[in-house]
Protein backbone atom coordinates (compact mmCIF):
# COMPACT_ATOMS: atom_id res chain seq x y z
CA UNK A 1 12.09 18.17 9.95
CA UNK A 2 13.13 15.11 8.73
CA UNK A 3 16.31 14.27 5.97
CA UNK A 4 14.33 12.51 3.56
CA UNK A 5 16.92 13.32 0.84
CA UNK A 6 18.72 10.57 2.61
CA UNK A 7 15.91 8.64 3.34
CA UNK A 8 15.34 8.20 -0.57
CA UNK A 9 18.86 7.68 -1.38
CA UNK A 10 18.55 4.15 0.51
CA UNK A 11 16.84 1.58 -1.91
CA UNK A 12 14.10 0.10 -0.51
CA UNK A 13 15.37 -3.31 0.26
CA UNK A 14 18.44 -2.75 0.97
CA UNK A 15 18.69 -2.41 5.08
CA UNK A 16 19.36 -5.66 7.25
CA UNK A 17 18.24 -5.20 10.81
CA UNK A 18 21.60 -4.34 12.19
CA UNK A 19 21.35 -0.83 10.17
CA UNK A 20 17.58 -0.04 9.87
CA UNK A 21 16.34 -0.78 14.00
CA UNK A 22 17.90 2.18 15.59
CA UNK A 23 17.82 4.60 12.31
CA UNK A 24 14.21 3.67 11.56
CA UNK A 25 13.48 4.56 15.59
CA UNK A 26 14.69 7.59 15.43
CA UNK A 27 13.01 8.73 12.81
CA UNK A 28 9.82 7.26 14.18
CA UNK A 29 10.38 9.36 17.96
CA UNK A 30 11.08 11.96 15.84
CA UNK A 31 7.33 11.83 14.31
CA UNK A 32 5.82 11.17 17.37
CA UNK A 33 7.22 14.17 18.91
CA UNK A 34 6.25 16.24 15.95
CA UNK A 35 2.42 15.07 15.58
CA UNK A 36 2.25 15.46 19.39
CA UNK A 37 3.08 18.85 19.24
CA UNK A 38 1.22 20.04 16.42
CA UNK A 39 -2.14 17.92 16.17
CA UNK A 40 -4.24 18.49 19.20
CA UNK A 41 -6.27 14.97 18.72
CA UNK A 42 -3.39 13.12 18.71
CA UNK A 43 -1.98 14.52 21.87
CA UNK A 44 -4.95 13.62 23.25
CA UNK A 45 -5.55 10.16 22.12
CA UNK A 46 -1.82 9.81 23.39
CA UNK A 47 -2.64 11.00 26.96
CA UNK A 48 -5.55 8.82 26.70
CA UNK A 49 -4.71 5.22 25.52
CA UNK A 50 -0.41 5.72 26.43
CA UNK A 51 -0.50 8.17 29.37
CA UNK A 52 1.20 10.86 27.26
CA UNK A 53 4.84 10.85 25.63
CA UNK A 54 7.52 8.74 28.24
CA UNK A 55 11.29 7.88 27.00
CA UNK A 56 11.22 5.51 24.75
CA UNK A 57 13.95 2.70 23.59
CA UNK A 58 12.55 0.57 20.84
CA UNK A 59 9.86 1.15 18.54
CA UNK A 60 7.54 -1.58 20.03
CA UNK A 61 7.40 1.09 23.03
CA UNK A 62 6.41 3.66 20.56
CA UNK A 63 2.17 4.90 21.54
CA UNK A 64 0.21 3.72 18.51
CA UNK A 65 -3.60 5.30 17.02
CA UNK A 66 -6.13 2.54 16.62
CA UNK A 67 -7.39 2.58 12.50
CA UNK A 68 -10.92 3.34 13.21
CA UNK A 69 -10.31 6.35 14.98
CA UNK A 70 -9.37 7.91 11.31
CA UNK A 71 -12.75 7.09 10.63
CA UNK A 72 -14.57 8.62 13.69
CA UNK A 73 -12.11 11.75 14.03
CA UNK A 74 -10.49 14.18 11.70
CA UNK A 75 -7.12 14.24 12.61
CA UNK A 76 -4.87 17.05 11.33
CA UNK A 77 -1.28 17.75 11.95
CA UNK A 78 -0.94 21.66 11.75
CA UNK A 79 1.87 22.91 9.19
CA UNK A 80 2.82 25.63 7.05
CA UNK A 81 1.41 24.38 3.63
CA UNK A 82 -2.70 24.32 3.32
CA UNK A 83 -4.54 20.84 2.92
CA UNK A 84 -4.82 19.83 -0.33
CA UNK A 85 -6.52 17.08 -0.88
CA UNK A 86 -8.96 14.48 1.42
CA UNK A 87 -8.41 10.38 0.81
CA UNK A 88 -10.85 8.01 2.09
CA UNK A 89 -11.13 4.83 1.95
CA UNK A 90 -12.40 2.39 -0.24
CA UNK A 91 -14.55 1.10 2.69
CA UNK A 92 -17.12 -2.11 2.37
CA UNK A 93 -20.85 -1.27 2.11
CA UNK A 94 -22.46 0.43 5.35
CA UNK A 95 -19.35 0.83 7.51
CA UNK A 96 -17.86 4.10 7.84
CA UNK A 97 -14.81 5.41 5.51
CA UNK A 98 -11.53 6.21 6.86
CA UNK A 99 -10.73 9.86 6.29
CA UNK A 100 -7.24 11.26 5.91
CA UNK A 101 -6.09 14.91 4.72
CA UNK A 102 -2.83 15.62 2.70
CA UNK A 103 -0.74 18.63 2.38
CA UNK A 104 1.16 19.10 -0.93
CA UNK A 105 4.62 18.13 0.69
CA UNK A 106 2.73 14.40 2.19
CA UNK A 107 1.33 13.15 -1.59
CA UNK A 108 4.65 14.51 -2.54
CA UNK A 109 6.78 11.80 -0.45
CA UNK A 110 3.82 9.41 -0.92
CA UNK A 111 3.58 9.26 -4.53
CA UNK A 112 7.87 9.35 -4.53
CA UNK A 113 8.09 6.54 -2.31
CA UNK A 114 5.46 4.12 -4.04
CA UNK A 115 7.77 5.12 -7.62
CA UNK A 116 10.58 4.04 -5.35
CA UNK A 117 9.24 0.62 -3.98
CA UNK A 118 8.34 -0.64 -7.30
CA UNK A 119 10.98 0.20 -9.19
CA UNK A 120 12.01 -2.90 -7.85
CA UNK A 121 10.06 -5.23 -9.67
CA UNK A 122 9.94 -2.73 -13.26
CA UNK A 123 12.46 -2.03 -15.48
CA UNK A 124 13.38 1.41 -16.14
CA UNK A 125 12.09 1.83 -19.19
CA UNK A 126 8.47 3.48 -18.59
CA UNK A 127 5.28 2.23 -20.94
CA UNK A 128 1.81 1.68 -20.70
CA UNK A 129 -0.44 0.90 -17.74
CA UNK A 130 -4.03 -0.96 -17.91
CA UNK A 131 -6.41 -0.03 -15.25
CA UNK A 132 -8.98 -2.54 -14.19
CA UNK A 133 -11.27 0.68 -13.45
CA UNK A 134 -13.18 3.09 -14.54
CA UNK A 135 -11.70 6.63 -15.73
CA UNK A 136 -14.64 8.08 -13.25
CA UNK A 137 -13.12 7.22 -10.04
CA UNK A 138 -10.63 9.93 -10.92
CA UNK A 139 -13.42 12.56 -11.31
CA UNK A 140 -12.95 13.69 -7.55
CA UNK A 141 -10.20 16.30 -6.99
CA UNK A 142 -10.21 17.72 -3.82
CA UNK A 143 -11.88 14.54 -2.18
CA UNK A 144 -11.09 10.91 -3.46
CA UNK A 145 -11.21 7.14 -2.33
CA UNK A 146 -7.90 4.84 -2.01
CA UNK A 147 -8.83 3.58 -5.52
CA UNK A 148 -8.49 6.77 -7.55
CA UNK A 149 -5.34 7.81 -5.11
CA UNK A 150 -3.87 4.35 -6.05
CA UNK A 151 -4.58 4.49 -9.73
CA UNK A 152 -3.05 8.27 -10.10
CA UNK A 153 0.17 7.09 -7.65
CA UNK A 154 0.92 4.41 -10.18
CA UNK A 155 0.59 6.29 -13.02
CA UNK A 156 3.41 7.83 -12.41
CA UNK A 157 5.28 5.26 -12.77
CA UNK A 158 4.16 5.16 -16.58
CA UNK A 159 3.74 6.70 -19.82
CA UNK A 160 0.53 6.31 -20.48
CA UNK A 161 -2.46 5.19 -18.39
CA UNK A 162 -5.44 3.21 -20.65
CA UNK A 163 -8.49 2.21 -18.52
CA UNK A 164 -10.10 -0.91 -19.21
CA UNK A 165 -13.75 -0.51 -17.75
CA UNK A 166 -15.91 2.46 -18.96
CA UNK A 167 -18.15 4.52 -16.98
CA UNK A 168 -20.45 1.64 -16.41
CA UNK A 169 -17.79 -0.71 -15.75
CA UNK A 170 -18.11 -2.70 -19.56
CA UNK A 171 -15.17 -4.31 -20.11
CA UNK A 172 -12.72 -3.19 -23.43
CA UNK A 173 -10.31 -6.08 -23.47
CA UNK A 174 -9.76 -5.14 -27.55
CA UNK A 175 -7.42 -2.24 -26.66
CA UNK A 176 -5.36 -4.84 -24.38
CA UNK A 177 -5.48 -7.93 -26.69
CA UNK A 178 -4.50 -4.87 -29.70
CA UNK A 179 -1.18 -3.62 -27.56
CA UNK A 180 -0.16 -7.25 -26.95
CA UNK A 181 -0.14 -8.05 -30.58
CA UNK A 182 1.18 -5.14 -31.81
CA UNK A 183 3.69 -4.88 -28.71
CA UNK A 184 4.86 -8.89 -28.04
CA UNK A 185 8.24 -7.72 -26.21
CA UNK A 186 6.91 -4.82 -24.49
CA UNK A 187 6.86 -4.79 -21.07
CA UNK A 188 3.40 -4.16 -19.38
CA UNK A 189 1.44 -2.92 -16.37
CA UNK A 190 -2.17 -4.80 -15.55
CA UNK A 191 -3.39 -3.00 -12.08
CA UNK A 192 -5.96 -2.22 -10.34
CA UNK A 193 -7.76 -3.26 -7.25
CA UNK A 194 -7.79 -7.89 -6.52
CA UNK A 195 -11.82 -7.73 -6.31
CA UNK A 196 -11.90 -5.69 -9.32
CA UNK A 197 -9.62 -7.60 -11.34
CA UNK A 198 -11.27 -10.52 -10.61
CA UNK A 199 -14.65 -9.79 -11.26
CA UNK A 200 -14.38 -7.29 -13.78
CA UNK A 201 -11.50 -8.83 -16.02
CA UNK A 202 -11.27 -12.69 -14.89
CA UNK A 203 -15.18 -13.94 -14.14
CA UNK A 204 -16.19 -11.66 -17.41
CA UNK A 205 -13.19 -13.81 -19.78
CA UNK A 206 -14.79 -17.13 -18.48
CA UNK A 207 -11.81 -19.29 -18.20
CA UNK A 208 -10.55 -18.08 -22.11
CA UNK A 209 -7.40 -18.21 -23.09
CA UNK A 210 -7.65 -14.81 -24.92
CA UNK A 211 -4.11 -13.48 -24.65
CA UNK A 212 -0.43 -15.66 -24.87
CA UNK A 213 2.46 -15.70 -22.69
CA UNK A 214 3.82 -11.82 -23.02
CA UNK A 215 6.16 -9.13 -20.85
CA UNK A 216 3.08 -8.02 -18.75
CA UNK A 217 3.28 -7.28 -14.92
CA UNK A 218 -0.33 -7.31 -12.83
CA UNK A 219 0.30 -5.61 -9.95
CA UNK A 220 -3.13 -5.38 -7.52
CA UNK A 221 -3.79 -5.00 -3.67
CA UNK A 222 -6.89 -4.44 -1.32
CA UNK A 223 -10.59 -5.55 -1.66
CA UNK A 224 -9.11 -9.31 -0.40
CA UNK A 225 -12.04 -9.45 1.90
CA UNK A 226 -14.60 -10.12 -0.97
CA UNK A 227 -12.50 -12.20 -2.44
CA UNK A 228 -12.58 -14.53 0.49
CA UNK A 229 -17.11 -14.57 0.49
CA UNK A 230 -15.67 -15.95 -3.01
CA UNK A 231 -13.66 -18.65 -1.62
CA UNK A 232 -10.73 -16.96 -3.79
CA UNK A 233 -6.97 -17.35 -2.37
CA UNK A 234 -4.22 -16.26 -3.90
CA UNK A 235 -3.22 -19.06 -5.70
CA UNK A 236 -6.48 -19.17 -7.17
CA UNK A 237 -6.02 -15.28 -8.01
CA UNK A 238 -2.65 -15.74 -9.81
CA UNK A 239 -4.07 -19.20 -11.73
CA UNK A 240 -6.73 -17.71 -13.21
CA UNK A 241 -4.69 -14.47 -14.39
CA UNK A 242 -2.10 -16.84 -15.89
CA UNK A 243 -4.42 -18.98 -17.88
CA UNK A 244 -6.75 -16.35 -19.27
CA UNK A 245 -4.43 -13.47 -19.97
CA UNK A 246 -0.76 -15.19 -20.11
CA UNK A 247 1.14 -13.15 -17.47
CA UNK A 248 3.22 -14.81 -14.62
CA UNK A 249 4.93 -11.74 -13.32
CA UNK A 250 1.84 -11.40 -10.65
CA UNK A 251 2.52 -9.29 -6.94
CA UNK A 252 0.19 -8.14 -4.75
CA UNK A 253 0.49 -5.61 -2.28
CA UNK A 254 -0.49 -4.43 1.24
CA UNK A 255 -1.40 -0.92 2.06
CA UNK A 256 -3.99 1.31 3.70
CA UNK A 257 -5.51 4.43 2.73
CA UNK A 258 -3.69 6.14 6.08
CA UNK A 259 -0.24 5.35 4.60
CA UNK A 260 -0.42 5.63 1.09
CA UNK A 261 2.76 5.74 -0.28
CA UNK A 262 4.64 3.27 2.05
CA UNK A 263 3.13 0.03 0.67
CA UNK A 264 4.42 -3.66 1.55
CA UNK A 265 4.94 -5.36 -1.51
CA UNK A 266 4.51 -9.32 -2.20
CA UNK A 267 7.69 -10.83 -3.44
CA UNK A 268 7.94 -13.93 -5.54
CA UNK A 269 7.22 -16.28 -2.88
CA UNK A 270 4.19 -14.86 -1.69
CA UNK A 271 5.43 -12.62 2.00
CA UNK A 272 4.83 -9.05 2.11
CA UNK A 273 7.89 -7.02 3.02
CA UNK A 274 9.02 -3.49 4.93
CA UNK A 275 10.78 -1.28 3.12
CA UNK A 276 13.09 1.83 4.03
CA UNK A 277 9.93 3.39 4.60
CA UNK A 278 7.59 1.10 6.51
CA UNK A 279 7.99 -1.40 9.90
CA UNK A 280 5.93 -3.73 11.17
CA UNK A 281 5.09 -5.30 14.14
CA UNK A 282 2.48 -8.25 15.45
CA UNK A 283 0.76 -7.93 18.71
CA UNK A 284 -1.42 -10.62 20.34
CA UNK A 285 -4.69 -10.20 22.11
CA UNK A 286 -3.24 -8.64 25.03
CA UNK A 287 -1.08 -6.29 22.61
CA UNK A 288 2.22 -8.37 23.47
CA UNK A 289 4.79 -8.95 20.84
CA UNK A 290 3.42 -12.48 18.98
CA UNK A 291 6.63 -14.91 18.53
CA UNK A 292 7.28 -15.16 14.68
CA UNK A 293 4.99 -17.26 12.87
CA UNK A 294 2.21 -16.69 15.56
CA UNK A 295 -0.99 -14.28 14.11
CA UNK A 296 -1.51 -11.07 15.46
CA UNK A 297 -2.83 -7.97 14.97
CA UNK A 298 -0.76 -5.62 12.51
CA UNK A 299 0.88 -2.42 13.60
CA UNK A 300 2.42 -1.06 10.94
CA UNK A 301 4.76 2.30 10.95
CA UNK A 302 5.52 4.91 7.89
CA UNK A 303 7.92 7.49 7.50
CA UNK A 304 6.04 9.34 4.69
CA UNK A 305 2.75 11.43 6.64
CA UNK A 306 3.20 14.72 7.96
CA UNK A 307 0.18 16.31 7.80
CA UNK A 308 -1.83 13.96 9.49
CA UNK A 309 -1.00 11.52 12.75
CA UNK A 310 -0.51 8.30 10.56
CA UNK A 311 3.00 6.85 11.10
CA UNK A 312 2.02 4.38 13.78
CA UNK A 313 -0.84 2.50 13.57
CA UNK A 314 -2.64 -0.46 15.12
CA UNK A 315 -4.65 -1.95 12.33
CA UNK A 316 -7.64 -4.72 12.68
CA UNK A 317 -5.76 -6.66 10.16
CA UNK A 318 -4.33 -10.21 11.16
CA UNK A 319 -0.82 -11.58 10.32
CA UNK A 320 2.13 -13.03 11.37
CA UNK A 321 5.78 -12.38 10.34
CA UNK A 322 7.58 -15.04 8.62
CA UNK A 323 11.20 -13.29 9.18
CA UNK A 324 13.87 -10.54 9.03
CA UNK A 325 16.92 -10.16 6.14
CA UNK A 326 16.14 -14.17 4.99
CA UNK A 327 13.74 -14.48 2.75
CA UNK A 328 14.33 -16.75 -0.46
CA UNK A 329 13.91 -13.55 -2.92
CA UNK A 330 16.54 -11.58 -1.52
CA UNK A 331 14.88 -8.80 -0.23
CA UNK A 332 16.15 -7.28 2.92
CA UNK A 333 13.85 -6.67 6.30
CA UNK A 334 11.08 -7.96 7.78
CA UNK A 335 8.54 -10.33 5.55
CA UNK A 336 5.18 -11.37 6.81
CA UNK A 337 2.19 -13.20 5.83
């Protein structure tokens, strides 16, 4: 349906607005047909909330889903390969998971696209990734959470995956402090999940200095909400990481279990930015477009999901966008906080 051998032979960053608005549109109305026609909730969520499918002439015009209604429906976009596997999300006690369902071809692009997006910050030679996890949240195959479909996504990107955390979540900071020493020049991978990493690897070191300055990268995303009960920002975050296990190459990122794959990664300066793959867009209380710098609600936009109704959605996150194709790092698109 779509050409995504072009679409991957863009590098992520690499679009200024002139070039990506009316491409990235395209592709979008081109979704939004395509789920309309073949997934019988969405068409009727459409002719619901938008009044069916009109002509359309930006992407802001585009009809969004709410995110909770992947947790109260199960939405499936009809195609010619079987479902595969079920992702849910890694939801906070009591409230109700987000449930999405994959075809081979979706994880496919998904896992592709999240090698893609952070090649960016790695260096092409592969190595070793340490998981801030457990080895059990992998034990799921048909169904799994947005932690285990995180963890396997980045392993890709990597030799070898070592878990830190056994099955009752003990921490083994040995075989870390071991490949540091034995490894000084090696380049690194620290990742797993910000609530994890902080109180499963940073609150259980205490404040020790227990490795020096090395070539590590922690990458980490989600769970920011129990960081905040803490009183935790990200400055905080990336403090405590630096002074107890000597890395400074720190980025965050910002996804959601209904468009894994297309994740917004945090650049050096601390803004979240749209790739090839992803848009976004901030709406105010009455869903108009919020003036830059103004909070909003999030609606963000993939490329990647086929089998499911996912490329537009209105989340209940809050942010604002900082700017388009100016950032300080380089990076081309929009960036937002």
């Amino acid at each position: 349906m779509l050409d995504y051998k072009k679409i991957f032979s863009i590098k992520p960053f690499s679009l200024k607005k002139k070039e990506k608005n009316k491409w990235y549109f395209t592709i979008q109305k081109k979704l939004t047909a395509y789920h309309f026609k073949n997934c019988e909730e969405y068409k009727k969520i459409t002719n619901k909330i938008h009044g069916g499918l009109n002509s359309y002439k930006k992407l802001s015009e585009l009809p969004f889903i709410p995110a909770y209604l992947f947790k109260d429906y199960n939405l499936i976009t009809k195609s010619n390969t079987n479902l595969s596997k079920i992702l849910t999300s890694s939801g906070t006690s009591g409230s109700k998971n987000s449930k999405v369902n994959l075809d081979r071809k979706t994880a496919l692009l998904q896992s592709r696209a999240l090698s893609n997006i952070f090649q960016d910050i790695l260096n092409k030679k592969r190595g070793t990734m340490f998981v801030v996890d457990s080895p059990k949240v992998l034990s799921g195959l048909q169904l799994m959470n947005a932690r285990g479909a995180a963890i396997r996504g980045f392993s890709q990107l990597v030799d070898r995956t070592v878990f830190l955390l056994d099955e009752n979540l003990n921490l083994n900071i040995d075989v870390l402090k071991n490949f540091v020493k034995n490894n000084p020049n090696d380049q690194f991978i620290i990742f797993g999940f910000t609530s994890f990493i902080w109180q499963y690897l940073v609150k259980i070191i205490n404040n020790k200095k227990i490795i020096s300055s090395n070539n590590g990268i922690l990458i980490h995303g989600g769970g920011w909400k129990k960081m905040q009960d803490q009183a935790v920002n990200r400055d905080l975050f990336n403090k405590k990481i630096t002074d107890t296990i000597g890395i400074n190459k720190i980025h965050n990122y910002y996804g959601m279990v209904e468009q894994t794959g297309s994740v917004f990664l945090e650049c050096e300066f601390g803004f979240f930015h749209t790739s090839i793959f992803s848009d976004v867009i901030v709406r105010d209380s009455n869903l108009k477009i919020s003036p830059i710098k103004k909070d909003g609600l999030l609606q963000v936009f993939s490329l990647l999901p086929l089998s499911y109704p996912g490329h537009n959605i209105l989340t209940e996150d809050i942010g604002s966008l900082q700017g388009e194709d100016n950032c300080k790092c380089g990076r081309k698109g929009k960036y937002f906080s």
